[in-house]
Protein backbone atom coordinates (compact mmCIF):
# COMPACT_ATOMS: atom_id res chain seq x y z
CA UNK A 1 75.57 138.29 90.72
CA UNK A 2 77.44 134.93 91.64
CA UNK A 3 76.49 135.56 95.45
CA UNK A 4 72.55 135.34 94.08
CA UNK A 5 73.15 132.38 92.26
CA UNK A 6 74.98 130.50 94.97
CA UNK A 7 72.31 131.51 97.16
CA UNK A 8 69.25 130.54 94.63
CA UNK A 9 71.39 127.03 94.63
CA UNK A 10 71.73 126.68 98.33
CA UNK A 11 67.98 127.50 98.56
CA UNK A 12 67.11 124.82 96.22
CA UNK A 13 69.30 122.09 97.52
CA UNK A 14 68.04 122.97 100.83
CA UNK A 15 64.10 123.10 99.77
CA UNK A 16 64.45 119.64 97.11
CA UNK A 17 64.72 117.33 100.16
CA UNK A 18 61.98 119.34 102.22
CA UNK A 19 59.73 119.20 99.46
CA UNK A 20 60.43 115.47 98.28
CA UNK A 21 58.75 114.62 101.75
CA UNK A 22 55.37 115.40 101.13
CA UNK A 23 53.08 112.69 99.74
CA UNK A 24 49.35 112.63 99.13
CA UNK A 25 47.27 110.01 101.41
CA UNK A 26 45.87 107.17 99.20
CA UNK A 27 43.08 104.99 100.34
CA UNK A 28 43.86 101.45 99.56
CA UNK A 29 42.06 98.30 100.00
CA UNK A 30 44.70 95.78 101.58
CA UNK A 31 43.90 92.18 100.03
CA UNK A 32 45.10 89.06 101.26
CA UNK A 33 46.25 86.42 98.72
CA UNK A 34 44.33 82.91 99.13
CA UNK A 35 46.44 80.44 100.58
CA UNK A 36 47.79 77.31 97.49
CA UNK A 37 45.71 74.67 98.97
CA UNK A 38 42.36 76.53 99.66
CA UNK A 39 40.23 74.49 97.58
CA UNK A 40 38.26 71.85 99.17
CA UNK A 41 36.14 69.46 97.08
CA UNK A 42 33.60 68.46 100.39
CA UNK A 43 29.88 69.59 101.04
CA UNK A 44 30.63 71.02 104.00
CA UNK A 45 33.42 74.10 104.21
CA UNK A 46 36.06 73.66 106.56
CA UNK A 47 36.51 75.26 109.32
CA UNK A 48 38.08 78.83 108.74
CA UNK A 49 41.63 79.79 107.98
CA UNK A 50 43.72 81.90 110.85
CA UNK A 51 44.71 84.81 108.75
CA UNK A 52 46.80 87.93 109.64
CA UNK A 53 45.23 91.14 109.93
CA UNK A 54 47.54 93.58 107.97
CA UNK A 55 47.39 97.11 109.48
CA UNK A 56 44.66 99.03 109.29
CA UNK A 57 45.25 101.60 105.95
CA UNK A 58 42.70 104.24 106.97
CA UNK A 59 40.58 104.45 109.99
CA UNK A 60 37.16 104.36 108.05
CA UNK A 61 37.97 101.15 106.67
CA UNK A 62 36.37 98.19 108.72
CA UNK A 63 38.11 94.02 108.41
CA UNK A 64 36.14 91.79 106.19
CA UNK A 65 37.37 88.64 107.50
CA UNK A 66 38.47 85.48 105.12
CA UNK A 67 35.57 83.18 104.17
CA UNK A 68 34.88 80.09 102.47
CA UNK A 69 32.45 80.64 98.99
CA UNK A 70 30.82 77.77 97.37
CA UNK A 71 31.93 77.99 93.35
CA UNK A 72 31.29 74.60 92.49
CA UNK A 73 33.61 73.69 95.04
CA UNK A 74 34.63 75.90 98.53
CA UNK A 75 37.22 78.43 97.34
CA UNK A 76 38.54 80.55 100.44
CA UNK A 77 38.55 84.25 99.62
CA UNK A 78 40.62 86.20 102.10
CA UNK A 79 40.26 89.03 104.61
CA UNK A 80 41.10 92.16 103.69
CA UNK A 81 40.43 95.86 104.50
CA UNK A 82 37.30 97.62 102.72
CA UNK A 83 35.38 100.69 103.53
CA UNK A 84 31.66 100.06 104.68
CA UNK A 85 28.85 100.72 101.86
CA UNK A 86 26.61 102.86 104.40
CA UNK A 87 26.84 104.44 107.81
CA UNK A 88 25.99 101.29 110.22
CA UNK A 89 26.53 98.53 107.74
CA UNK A 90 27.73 95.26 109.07
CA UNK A 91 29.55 92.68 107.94
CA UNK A 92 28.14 89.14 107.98
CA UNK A 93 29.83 86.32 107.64
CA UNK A 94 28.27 83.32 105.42
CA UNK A 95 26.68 80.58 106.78
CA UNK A 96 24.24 77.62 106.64
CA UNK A 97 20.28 79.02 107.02
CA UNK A 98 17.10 76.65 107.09
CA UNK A 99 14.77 77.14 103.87
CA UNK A 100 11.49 75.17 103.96
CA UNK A 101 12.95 71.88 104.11
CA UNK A 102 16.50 71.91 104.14
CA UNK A 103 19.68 74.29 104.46
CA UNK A 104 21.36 76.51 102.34
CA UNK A 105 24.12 78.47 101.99
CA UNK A 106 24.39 82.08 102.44
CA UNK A 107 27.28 83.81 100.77
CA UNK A 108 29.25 86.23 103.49
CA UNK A 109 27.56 90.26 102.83
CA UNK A 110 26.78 93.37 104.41
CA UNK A 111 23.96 94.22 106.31
């Protein structure tokens, strides 16, 4: 009887560790945090910020690269690793467009 229970104990102490190793793959969206001084008060955003590119989490996911929104005042929002909405989608970074007259800005989306 004690040799079975030493042996149930050996088995355990020898399985705990084994078993403590496995772990279930999340998917995770890395994001960046904006730098302190990324607000900018003039028309025209600045040029963009370097940022580094984390390791990729999962190979489906795709960068979305930093980019400078217009809230009332350019606000840089930073990169960070997403999956894509569809099959083919592309990311597009914002930008100045011409609209009858003048120019406007287009927010950064997928296309």
């Amino acid at each position: 009887m004690k040799t079975k229970a030493l042996l149930n104990i050996m088995l355990i102490s020898v399985a705990a560790p084994v078993l403590a190793g496995c772990v279930v793959r999340e998917r995770a969206v890395y994001v960046q945090p904006a730098p302190a001084a990324a607000v900018v008060d003039d028309p025209q955003p600045p040029a963009p910020l370097v940022e580094v590119q984390p390791a990729m989490p999962d190979p489906t996911f795709v960068w979305i690269g930093g980019v400078w929104e217009w809230r009332g005042r350019w606000v840089w929002v930073g990169g960070h690793w997403g999956p894509r909405p569809h099959p083919g989608a592309v990311w597009v970074r914002g930008g100045w467009v011409h609209r009858g007259h003048g120019r406007v800005w287009v927010s950064a989306h997928w296309r």
